[in-house]
C-alpha atoms as a PDB file:
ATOM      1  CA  UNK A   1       0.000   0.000   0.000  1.00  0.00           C
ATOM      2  CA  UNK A   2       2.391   2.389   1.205  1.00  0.00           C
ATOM      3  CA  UNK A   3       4.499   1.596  -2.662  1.00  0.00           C
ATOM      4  CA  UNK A   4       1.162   2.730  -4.384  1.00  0.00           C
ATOM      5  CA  UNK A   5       0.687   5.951  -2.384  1.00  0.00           C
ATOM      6  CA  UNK A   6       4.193   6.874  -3.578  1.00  0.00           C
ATOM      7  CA  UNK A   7       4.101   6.152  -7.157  1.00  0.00           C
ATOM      8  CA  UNK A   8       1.029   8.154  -6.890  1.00  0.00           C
ATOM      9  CA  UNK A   9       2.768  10.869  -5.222  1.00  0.00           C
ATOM     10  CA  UNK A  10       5.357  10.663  -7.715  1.00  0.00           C
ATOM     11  CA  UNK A  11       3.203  10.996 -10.468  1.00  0.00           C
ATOM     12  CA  UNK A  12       1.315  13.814  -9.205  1.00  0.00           C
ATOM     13  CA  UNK A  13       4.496  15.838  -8.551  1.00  0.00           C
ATOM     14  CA  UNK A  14       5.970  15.046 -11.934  1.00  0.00           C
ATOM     15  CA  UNK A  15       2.802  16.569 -13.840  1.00  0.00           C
ATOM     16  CA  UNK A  16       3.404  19.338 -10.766  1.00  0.00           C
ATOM     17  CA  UNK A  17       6.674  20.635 -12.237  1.00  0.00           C
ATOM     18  CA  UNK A  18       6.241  19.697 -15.940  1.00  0.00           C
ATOM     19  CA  UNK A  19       5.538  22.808 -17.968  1.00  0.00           C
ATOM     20  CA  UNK A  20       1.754  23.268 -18.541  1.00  0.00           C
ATOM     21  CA  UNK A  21       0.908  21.790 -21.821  1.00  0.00           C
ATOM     22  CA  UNK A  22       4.322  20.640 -23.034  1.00  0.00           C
ATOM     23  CA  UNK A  23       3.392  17.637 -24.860  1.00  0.00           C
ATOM     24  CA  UNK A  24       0.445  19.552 -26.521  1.00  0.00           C
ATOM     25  CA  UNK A  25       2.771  22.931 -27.226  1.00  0.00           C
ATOM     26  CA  UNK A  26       3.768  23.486 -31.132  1.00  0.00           C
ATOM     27  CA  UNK A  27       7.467  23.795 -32.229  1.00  0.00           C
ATOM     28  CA  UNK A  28       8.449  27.557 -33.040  1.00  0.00           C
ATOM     29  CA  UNK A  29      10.790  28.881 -35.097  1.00  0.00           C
ATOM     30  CA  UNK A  30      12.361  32.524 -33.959  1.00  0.00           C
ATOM     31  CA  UNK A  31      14.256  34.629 -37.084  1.00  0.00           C
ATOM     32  CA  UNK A  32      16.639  36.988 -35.260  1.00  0.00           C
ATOM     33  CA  UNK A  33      19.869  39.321 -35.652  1.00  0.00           C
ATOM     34  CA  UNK A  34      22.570  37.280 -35.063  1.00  0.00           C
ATOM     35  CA  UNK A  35      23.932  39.833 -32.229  1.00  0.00           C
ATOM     36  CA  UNK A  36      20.269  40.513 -30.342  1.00  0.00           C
ATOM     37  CA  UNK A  37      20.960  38.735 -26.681  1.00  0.00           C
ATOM     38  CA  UNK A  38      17.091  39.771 -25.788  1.00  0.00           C
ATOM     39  CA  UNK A  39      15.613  37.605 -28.418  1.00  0.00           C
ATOM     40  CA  UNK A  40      17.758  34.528 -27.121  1.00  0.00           C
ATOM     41  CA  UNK A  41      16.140  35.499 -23.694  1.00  0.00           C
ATOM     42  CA  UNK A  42      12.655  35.187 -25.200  1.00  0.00           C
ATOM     43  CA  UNK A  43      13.763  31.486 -26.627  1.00  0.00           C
ATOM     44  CA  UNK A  44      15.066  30.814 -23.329  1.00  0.00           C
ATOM     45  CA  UNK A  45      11.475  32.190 -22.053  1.00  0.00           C
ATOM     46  CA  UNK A  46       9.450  30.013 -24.028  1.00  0.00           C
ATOM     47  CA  UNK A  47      11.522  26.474 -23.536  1.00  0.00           C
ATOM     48  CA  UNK A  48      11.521  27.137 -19.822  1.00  0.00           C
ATOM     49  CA  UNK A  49       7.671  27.361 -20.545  1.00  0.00           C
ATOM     50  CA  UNK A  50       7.299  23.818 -22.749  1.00  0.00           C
ATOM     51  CA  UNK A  51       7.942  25.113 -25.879  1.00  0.00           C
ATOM     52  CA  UNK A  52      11.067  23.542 -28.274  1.00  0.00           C
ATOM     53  CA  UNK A  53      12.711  26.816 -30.083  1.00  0.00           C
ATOM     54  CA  UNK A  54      14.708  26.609 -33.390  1.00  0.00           C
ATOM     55  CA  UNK A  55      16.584  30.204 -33.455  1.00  0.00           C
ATOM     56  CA  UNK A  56      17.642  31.010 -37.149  1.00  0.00           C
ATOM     57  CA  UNK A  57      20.060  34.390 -36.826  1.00  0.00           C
ATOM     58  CA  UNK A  58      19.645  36.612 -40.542  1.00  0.00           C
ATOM     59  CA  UNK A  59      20.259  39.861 -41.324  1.00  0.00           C
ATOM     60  CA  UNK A  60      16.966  40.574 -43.373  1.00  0.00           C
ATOM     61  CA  UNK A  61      13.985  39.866 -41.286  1.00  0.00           C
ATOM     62  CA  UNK A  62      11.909  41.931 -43.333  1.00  0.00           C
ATOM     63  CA  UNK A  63      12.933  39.077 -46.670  1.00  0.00           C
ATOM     64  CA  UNK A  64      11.949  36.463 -43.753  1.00  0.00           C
ATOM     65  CA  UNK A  65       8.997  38.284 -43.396  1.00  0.00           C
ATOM     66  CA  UNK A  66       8.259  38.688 -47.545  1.00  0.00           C
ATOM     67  CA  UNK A  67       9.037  35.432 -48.470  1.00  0.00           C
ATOM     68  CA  UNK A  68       6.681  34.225 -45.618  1.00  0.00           C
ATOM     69  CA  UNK A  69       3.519  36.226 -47.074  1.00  0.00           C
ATOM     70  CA  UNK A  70       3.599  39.113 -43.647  1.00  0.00           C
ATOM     71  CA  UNK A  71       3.043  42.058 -44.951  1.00  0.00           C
ATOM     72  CA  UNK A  72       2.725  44.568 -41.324  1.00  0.00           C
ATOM     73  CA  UNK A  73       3.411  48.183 -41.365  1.00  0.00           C
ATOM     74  CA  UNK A  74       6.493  48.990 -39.570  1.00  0.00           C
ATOM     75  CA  UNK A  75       5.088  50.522 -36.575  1.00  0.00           C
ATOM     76  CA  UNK A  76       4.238  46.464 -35.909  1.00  0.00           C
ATOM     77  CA  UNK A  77       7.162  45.097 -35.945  1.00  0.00           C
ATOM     78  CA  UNK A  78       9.243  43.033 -33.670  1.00  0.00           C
ATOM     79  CA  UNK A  79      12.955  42.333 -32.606  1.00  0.00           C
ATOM     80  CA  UNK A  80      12.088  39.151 -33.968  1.00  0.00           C
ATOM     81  CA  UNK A  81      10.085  37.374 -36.577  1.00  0.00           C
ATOM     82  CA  UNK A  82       8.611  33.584 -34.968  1.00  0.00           C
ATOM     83  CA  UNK A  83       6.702  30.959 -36.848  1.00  0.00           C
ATOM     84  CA  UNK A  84       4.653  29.151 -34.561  1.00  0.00           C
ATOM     85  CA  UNK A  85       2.164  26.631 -35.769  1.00  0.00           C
ATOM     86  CA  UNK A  86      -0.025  28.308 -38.820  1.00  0.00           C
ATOM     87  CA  UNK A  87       0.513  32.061 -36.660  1.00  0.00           C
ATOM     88  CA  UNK A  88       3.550  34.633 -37.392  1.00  0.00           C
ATOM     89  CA  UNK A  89       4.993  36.525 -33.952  1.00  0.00           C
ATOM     90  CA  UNK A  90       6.636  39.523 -33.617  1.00  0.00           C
ATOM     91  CA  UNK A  91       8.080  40.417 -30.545  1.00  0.00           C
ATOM     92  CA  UNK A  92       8.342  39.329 -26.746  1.00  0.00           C
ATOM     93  CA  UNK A  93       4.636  38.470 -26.571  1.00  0.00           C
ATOM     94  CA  UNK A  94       4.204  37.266 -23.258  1.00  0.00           C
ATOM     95  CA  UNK A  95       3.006  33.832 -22.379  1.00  0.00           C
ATOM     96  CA  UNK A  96      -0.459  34.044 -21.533  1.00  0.00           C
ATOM     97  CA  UNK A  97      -1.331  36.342 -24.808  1.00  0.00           C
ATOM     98  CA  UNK A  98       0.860  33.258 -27.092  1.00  0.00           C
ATOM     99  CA  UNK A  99      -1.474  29.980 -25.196  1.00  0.00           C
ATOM    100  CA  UNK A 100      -4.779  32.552 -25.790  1.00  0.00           C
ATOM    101  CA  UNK A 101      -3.937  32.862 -29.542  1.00  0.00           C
ATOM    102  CA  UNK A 102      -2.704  28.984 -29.702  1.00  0.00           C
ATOM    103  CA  UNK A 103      -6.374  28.168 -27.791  1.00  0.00           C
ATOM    104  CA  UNK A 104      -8.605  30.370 -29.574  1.00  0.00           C
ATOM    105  CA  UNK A 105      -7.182  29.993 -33.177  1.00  0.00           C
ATOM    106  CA  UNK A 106      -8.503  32.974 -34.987  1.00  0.00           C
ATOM    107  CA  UNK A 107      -8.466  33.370 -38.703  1.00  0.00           C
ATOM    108  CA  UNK A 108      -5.936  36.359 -38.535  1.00  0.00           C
ATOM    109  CA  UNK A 109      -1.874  35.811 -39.605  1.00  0.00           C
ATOM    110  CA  UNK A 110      -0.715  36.795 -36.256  1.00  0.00           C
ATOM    111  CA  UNK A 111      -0.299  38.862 -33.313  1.00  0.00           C
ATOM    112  CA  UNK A 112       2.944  41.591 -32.834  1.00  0.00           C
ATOM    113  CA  UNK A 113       3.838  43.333 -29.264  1.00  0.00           C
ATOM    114  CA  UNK A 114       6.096  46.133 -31.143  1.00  0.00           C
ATOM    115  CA  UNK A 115       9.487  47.145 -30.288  1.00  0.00           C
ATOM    116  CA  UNK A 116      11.215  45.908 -27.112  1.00  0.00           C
ATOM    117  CA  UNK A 117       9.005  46.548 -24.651  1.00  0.00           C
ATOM    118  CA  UNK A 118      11.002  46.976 -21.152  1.00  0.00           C
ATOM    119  CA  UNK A 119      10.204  43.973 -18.764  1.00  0.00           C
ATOM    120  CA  UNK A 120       8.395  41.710 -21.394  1.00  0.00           C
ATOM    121  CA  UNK A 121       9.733  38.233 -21.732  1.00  0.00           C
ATOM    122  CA  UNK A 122      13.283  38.868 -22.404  1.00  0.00           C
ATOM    123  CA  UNK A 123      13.804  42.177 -22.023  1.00  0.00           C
ATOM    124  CA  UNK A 124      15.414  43.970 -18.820  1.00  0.00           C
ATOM    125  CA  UNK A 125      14.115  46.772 -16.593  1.00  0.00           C
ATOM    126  CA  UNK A 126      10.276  46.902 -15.398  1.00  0.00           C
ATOM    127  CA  UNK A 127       7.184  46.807 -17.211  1.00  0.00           C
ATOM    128  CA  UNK A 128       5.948  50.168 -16.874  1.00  0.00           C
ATOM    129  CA  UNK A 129       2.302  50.449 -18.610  1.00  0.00           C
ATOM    130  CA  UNK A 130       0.404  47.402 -19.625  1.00  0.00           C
ATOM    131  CA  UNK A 131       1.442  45.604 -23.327  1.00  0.00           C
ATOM    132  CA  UNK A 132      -0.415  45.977 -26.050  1.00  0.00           C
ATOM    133  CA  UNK A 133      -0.429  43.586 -28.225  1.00  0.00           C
ATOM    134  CA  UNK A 134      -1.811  43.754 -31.771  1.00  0.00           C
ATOM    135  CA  UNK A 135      -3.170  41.549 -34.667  1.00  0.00           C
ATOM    136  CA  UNK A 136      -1.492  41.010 -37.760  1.00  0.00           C
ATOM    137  CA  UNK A 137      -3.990  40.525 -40.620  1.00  0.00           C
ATOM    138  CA  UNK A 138      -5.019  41.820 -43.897  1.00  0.00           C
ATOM    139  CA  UNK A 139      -6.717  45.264 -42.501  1.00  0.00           C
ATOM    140  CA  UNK A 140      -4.996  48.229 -43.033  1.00  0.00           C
ATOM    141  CA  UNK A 141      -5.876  49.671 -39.312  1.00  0.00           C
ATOM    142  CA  UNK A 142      -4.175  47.383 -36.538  1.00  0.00           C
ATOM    143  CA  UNK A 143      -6.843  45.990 -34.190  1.00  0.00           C
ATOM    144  CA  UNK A 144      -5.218  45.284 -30.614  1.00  0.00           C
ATOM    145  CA  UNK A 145      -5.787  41.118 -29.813  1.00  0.00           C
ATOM    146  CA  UNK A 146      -4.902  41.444 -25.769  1.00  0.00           C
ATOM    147  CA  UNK A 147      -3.678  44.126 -23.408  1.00  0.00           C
ATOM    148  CA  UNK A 148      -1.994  42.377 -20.589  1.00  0.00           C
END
């Protein structure tokens, strides 16, 4: 009896520690500047998380980006281009906002948190207003996807 109770235990503390969702988590694929340290933080973010990372370093995201069908006004972009599943990323888009578009699967290309936000996944310093994070589609006006 007491043998069961402990394999039991066992089990229940290895699904404890296991990143959520790791077995049901999509590869990625992060396009970066081979000298940008933040967006090997935000690899590093996501594969603490569950997630398995390929980084590619290039000098031409926005050919990554072409070649790839994205078409986003500048103002959109990330740091870093990453193909995840059917969905483009740009930028340190935190965790939660990544599972919510990996849940819900909307019929848009992709979602961008611009720039380098300070304190997002990543990035140092503190987070000092709240992310917004928008999608990337065919519209010509951004529409924000989550604020978080």
């Amino acid at each position: 009896m007491f043998r069961s109770i402990m394999s039991v235990l066992g089990l229940v503390m290895a699904l404890a520690v296991s990143p959520a969702n790791s077995t049901e988590r999509p590869p990625a694929t992060l396009y970066k500047n081979p000298q940008c340290g933040c967006c090997e933080q935000y690899a590093n973010y996501l594969r603490r998380n569950g997630f398995t990372v390929k980084v590619v370093p290039t000098h031409n995201l926005s050919l990554i980006r072409r070649q790839a069908g994205v078409n986003i006004p500048e103002k959109l972009e990330g740091c870093h281009t990453m193909f995840i599943d059917k969905y483009v990323v740009e930028g340190h888009v935190p965790l939660k906002t990544l599972d919510k578009l990996l849940t819900e699967r909307p019929a848009i290309r992709g979602i961008s948190l611009p720039g380098m936000p300070d304190g997002s996944p990543g990035m140092t310093g503190q987070k000092t207003e709240p992310f917004t994070i928008y999608e990337i589609g065919s519209d010509a006006e951004p529409r924000v996807y989550a604020t978080e």
